[in-house]
Protein backbone atom coordinates (compact mmCIF):
# COMPACT_ATOMS: atom_id res chain seq x y z
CA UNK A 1 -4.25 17.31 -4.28
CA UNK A 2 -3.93 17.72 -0.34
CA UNK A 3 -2.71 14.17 -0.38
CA UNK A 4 -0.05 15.04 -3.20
CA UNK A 5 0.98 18.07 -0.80
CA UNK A 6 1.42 15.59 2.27
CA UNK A 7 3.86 13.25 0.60
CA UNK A 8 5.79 15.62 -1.35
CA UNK A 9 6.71 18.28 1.50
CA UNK A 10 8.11 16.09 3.90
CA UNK A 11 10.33 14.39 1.06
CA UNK A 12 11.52 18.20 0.01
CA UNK A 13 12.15 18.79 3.63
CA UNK A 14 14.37 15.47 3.72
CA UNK A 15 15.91 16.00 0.82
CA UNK A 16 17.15 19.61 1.97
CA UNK A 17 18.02 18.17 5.01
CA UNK A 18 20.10 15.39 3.16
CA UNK A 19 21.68 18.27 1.13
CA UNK A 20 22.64 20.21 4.30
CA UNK A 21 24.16 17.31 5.77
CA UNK A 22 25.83 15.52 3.15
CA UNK A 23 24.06 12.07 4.18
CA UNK A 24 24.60 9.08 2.29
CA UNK A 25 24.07 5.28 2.78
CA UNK A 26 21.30 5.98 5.23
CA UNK A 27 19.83 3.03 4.18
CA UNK A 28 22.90 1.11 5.45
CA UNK A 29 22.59 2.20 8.65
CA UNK A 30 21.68 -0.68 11.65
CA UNK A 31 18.00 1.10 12.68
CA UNK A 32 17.10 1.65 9.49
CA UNK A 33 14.79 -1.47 8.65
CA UNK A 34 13.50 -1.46 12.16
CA UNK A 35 12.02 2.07 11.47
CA UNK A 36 10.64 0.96 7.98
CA UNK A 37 9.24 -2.12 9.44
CA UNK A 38 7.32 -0.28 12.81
CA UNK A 39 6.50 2.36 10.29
CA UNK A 40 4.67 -0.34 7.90
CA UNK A 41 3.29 -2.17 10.76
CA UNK A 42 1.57 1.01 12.07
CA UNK A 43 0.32 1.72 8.34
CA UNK A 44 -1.39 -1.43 7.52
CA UNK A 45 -2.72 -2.03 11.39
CA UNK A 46 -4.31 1.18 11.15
CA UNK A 47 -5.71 0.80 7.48
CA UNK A 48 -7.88 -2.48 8.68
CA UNK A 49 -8.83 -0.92 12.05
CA UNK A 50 -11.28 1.33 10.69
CA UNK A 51 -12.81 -1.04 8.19
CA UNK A 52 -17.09 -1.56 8.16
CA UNK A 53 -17.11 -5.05 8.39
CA UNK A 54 -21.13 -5.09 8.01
CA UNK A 55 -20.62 -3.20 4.25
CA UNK A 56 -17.58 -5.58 3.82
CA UNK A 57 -19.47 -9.22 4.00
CA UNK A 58 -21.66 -8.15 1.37
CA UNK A 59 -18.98 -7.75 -1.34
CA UNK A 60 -16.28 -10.20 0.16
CA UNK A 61 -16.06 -12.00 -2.71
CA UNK A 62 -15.13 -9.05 -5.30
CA UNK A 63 -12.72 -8.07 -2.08
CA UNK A 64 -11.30 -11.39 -1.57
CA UNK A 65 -10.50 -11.73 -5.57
CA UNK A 66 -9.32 -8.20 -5.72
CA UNK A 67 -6.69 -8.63 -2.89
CA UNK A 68 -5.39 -11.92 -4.07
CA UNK A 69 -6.27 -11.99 -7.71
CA UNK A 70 -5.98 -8.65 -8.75
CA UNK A 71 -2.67 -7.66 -6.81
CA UNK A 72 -0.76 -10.40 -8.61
CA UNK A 73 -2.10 -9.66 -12.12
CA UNK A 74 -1.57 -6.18 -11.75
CA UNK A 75 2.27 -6.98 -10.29
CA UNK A 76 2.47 -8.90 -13.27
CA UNK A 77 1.44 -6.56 -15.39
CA UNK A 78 3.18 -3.49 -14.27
CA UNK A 79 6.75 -5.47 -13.73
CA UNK A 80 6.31 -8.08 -16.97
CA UNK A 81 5.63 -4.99 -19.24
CA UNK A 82 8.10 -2.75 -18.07
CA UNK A 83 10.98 -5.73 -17.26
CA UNK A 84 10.27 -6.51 -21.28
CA UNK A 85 10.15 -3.00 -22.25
CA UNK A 86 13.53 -1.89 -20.62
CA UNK A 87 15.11 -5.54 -20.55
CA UNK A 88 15.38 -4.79 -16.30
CA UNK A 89 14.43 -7.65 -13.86
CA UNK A 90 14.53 -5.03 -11.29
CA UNK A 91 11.20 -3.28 -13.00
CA UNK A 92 9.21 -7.36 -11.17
CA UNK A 93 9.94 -5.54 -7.62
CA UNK A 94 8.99 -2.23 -8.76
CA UNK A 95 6.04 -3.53 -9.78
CA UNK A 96 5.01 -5.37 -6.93
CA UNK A 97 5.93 -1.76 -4.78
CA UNK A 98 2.70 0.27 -6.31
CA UNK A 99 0.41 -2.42 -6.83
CA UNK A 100 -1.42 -1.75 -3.69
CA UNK A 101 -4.04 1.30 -3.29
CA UNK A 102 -3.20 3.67 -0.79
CA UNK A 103 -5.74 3.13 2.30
CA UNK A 104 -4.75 6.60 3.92
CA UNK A 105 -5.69 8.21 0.85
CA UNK A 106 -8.93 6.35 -0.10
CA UNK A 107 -10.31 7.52 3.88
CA UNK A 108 -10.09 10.91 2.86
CA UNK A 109 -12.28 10.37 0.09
CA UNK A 110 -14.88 8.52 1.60
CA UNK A 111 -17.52 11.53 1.97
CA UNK A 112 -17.13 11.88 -1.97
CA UNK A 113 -20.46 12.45 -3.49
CA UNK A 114 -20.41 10.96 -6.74
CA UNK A 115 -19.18 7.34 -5.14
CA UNK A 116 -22.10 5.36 -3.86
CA UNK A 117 -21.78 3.41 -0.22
CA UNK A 118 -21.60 0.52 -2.32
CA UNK A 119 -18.31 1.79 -3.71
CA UNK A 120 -16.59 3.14 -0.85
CA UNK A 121 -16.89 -0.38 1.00
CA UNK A 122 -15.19 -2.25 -1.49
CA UNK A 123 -12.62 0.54 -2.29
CA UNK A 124 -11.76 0.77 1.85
CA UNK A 125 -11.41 -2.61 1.66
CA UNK A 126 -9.60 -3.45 -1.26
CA UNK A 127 -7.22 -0.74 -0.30
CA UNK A 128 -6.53 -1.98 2.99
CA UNK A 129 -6.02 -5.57 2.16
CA UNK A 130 -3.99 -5.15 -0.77
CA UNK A 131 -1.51 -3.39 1.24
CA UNK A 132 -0.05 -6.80 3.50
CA UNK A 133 -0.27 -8.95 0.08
CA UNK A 134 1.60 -6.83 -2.03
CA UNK A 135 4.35 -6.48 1.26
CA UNK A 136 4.82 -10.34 1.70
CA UNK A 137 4.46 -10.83 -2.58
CA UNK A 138 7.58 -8.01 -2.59
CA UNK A 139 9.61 -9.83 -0.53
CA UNK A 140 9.64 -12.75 -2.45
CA UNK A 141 9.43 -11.23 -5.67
CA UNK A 142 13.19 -9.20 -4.20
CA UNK A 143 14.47 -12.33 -3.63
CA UNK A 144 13.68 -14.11 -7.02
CA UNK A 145 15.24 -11.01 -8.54
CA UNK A 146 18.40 -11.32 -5.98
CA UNK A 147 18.99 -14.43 -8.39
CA UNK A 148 18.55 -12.89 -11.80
CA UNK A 149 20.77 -10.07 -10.86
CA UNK A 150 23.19 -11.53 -8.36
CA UNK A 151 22.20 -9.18 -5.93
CA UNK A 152 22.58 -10.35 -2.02
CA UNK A 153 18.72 -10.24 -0.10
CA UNK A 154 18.08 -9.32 2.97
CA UNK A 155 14.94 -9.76 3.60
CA UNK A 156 14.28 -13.75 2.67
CA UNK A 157 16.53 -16.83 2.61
CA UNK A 158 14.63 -17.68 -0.47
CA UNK A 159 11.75 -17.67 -2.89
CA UNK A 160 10.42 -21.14 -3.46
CA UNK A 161 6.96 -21.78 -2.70
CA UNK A 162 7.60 -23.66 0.09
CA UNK A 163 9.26 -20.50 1.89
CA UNK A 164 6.08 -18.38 0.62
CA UNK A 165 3.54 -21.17 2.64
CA UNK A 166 5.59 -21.12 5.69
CA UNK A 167 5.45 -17.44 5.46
CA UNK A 168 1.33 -16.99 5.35
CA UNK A 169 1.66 -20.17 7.83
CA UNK A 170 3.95 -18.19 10.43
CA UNK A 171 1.22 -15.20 9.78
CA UNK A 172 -1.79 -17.08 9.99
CA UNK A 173 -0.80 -18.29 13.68
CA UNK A 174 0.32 -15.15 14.61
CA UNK A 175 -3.34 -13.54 13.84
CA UNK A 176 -4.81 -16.88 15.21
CA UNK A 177 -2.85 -16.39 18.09
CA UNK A 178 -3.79 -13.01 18.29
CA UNK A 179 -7.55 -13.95 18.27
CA UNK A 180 -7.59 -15.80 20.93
CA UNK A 181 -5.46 -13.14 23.27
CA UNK A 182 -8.17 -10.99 22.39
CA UNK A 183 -11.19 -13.60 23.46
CA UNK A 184 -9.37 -14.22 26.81
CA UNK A 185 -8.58 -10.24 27.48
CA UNK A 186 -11.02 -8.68 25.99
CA UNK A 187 -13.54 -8.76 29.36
CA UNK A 188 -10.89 -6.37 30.37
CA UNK A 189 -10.55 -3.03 28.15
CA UNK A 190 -7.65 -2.33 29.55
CA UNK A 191 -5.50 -5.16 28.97
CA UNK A 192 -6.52 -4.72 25.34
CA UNK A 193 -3.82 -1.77 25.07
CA UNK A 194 -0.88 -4.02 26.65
CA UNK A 195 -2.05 -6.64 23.64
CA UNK A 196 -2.08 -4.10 20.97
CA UNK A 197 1.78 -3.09 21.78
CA UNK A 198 2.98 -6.81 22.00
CA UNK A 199 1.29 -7.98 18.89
CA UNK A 200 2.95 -4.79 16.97
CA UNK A 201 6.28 -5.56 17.95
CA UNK A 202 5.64 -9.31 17.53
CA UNK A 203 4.62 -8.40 13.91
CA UNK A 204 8.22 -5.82 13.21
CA UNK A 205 10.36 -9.09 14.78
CA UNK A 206 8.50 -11.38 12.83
CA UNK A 207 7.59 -9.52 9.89
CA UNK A 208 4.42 -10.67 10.03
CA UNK A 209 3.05 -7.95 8.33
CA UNK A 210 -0.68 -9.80 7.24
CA UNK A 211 -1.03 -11.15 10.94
CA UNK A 212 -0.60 -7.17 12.04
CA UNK A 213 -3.23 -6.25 9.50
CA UNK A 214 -6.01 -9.06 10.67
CA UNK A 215 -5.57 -8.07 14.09
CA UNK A 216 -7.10 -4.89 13.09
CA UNK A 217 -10.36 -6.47 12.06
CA UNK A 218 -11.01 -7.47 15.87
CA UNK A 219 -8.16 -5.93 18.20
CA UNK A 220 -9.93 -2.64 18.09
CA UNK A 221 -9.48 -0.40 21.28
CA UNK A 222 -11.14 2.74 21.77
CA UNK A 223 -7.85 4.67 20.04
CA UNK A 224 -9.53 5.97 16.81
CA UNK A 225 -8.37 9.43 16.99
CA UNK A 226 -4.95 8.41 18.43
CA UNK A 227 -4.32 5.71 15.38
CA UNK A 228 -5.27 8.39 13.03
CA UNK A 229 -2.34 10.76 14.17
CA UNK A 230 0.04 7.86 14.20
CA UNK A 231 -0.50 6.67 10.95
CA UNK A 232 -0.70 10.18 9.41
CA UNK A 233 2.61 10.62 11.45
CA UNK A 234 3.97 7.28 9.95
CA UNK A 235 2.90 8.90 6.53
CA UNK A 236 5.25 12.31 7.29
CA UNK A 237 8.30 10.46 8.72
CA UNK A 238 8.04 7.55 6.05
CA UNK A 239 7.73 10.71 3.16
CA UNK A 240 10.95 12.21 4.82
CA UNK A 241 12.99 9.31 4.86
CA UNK A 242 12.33 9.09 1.19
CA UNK A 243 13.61 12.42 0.91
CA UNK A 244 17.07 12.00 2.83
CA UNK A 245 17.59 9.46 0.48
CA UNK A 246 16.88 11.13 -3.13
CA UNK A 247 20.32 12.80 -2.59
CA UNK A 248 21.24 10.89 -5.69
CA UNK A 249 18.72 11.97 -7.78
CA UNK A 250 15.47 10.36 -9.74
CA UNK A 251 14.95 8.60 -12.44
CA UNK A 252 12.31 10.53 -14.31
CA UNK A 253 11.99 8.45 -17.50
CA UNK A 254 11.73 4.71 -15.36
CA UNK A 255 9.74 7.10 -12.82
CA UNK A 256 6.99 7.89 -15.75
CA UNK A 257 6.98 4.54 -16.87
CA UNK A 258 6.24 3.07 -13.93
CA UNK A 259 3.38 5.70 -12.60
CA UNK A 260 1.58 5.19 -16.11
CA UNK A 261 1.89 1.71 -16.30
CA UNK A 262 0.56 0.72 -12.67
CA UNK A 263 -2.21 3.27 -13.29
CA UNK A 264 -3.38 1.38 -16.48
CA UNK A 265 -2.70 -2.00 -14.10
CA UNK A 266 -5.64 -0.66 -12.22
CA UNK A 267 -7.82 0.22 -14.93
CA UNK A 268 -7.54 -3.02 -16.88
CA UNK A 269 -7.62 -5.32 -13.23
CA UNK A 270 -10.61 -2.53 -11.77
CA UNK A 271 -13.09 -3.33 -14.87
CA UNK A 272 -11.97 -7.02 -14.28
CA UNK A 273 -13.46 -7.51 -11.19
CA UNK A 274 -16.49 -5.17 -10.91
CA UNK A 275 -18.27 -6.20 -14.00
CA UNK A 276 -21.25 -7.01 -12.00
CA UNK A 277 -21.93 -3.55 -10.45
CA UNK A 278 -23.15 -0.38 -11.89
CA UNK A 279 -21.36 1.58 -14.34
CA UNK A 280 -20.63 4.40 -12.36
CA UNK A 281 -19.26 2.30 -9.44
CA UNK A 282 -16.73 0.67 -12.38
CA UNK A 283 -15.25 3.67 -13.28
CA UNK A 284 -14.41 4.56 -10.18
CA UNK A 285 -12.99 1.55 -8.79
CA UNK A 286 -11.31 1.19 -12.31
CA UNK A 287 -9.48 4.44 -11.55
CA UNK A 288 -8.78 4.42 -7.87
CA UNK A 289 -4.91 3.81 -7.79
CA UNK A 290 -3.22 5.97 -5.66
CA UNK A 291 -0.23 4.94 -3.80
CA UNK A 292 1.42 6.58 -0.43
CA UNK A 293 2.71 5.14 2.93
CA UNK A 294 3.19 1.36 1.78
CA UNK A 295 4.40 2.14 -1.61
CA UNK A 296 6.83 4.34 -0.01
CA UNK A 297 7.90 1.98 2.86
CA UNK A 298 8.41 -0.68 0.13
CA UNK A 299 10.77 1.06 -1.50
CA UNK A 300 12.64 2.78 1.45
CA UNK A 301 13.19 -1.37 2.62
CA UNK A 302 13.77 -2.41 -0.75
CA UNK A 303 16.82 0.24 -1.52
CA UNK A 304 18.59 -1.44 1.23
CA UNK A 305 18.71 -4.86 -1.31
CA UNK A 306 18.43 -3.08 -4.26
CA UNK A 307 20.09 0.61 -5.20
CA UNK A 308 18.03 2.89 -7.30
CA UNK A 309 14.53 1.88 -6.37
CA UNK A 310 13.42 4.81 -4.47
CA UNK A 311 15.23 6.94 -7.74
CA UNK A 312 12.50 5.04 -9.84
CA UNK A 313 9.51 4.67 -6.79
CA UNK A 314 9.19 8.11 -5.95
CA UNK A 315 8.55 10.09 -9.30
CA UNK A 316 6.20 6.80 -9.74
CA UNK A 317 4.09 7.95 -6.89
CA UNK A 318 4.12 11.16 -7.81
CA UNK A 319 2.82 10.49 -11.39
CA UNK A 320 0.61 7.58 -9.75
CA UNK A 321 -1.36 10.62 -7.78
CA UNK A 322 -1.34 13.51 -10.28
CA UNK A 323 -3.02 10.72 -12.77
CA UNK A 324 -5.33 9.67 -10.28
CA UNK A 325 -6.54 13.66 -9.03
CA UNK A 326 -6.80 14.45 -13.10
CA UNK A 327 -8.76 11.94 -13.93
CA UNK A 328 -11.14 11.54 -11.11
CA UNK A 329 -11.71 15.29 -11.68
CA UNK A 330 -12.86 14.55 -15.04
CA UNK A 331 -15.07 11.56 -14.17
CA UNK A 332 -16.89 13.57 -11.40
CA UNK A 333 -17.70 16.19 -13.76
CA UNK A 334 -19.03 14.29 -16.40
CA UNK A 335 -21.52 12.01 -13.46
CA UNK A 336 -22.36 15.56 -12.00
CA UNK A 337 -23.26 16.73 -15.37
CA UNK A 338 -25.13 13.23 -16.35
CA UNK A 339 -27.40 13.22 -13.39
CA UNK A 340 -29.30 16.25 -14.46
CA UNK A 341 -30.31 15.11 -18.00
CA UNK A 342 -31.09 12.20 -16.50
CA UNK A 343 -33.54 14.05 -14.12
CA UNK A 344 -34.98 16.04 -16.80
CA UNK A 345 -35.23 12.43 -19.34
CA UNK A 346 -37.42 10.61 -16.35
């Protein structure tokens, strides 16, 4: 719930702050996508940073299917259903926007007692690397749509293949290149700083949004504390920016839709994957979806292409979250409960 609280207030305070003002077409405006994109590169850099990469190997290849895999069949799920259900191309974006769980979110769950350690390290992962896929699947998935619907894209020249491979190409030197900054530097812990700040603002000029995120497996300075307040300030001023722009309203009923649909995405793709571990580890990687700073960002840089996505993203997170407290409330109840007739049965 204290994550609900943390996304909503800021957006009320926007959005009264919109009101006051009278501001439209923020989204227009020339710094707009350079504060979504530092904003997103901050998010996902920070979600890898604190990753256990000891707990990681042993599950890297649930992980690895899970953040390739599962994040397209769950796009595809959540925008095929919902395109054919409302006869809306738009719905294949929207889709790709909350596929990813929220890394910001999962961290403050990781002292949960019902979730074994097991758990958590594939959940912290998953969550963290799902987050750059779904942002370089969006942007082609925009510009696909830019043809169905005649809409102009700003984000991507185009969507073949071809564009998509240069694209992980162009990020897969820019982490290379990264790594080998890092070897050369990193016999002096100072110079690792000076690194950090010119890979981040190679990654916002370049977009290079995956590159940003693998950097955080290795680039790790002695900034944990200091990350944390950035990203949870990325997470405030990326919540208020949502609100300045739901001046227009929301779309409730495409807003539902959406939240219940990804959050069944999740189930379906969650038992998918984890068939081989316990039961109780299933259920709660089956209903893990929460969405926050990327899901947000993705919209606030997709409602400069496309107008009405943050209408439809933002009750979706909304719905996404209150599905995802409520049922996870239920399901620790019921283990709590379990573990004692199980006691008393042995």
């Amino acid at each position: 719930m204290a994550q609900i609280l943390r996304l909503v207030l800021p957006a009320m305070i926007g959005l009264g702050v919109a009101s006051v003002a009278g501001a439209h077409n923020l989204d227009g405006s020339p710094g707009y996508l350079l504060t979504t994109s530092v904003l997103l590169a901050v998010g996902l850099y920070g979600s890898t940073f604190h990753i256990d990469l000891t707990e990681a190997r042993r599950d890297r290849k649930t992980i690895g299917l899970a953040v390739t895999v599962g994040v397209l069949c769950k796009a595809v799920l959540i925008g095929g259903f919902l395109a054919l259900a409302w006869w809306e191309p738009l719905f294949l974006v929207l889709g790709v926007a909350v596929a990813q769980i929220d890394p910001l979110a999962v961290a403050s769950i990781m002292n949960h007692p019902t979730m074994t350690k097991r758990a958590k390290s594939i959940l912290a992962s998953w969550s963290s690397f799902d987050d750059p896929i779904t942002v370089i699947v969006s942007v082609y998935a925009a510009a696909m749509v830019s043809g169905l619907t005649d809409a102009g894209t700003t984000l991507v020249a185009g969507s073949s293949s071809g564009s998509y491979l240069r694209d992980l190409a162009t990020n897969a030197v820019f982490a290379g290149t990264a790594y080998l900054a890092w070897r050369l530097l990193r016999r002096w812990p100072k110079a690792e700083y000076a690194l950090l700040a010119v890979l981040l603002a190679g990654a916002v000029w370049q977009f290079a949004m995956l590159g940003i995120a693998i950097v955080g497996l290795f680039l790790r300075p002695p900034i944990g504390r200091q990350l944390t307040w950035a990203v949870q300030g990325a997470v405030l001023a990326a919540s208020f920016l949502l609100g300045l722009l739901l001046l227009d309203g929301v779309d409730l009923s495409r807003g539902l839709a959406l939240g219940v649909v990804a959050f069944g995405a999740q189930i379906v793709v969650g038992f998918a994957l984890t068939r081989h571990l316990p039961r109780p580890d299933q259920v709660h990687l089956a209903f893990a979806q929460q969405n926050g700073i990327t899901a947000i960002i993705l919209a606030l840089v997709l409602e400069a292409q496309f107008d009405g996505v943050i209408a439809v993203v933002a009750p979706a997170i909304l719905v996404i979250n209150l599905i995802h407290w409520a049922s996870n409330t239920v399901i620790d109840g019921r283990i709590r409960s379990a573990a004692p007739r199980a006691e008393v049965q042995d």
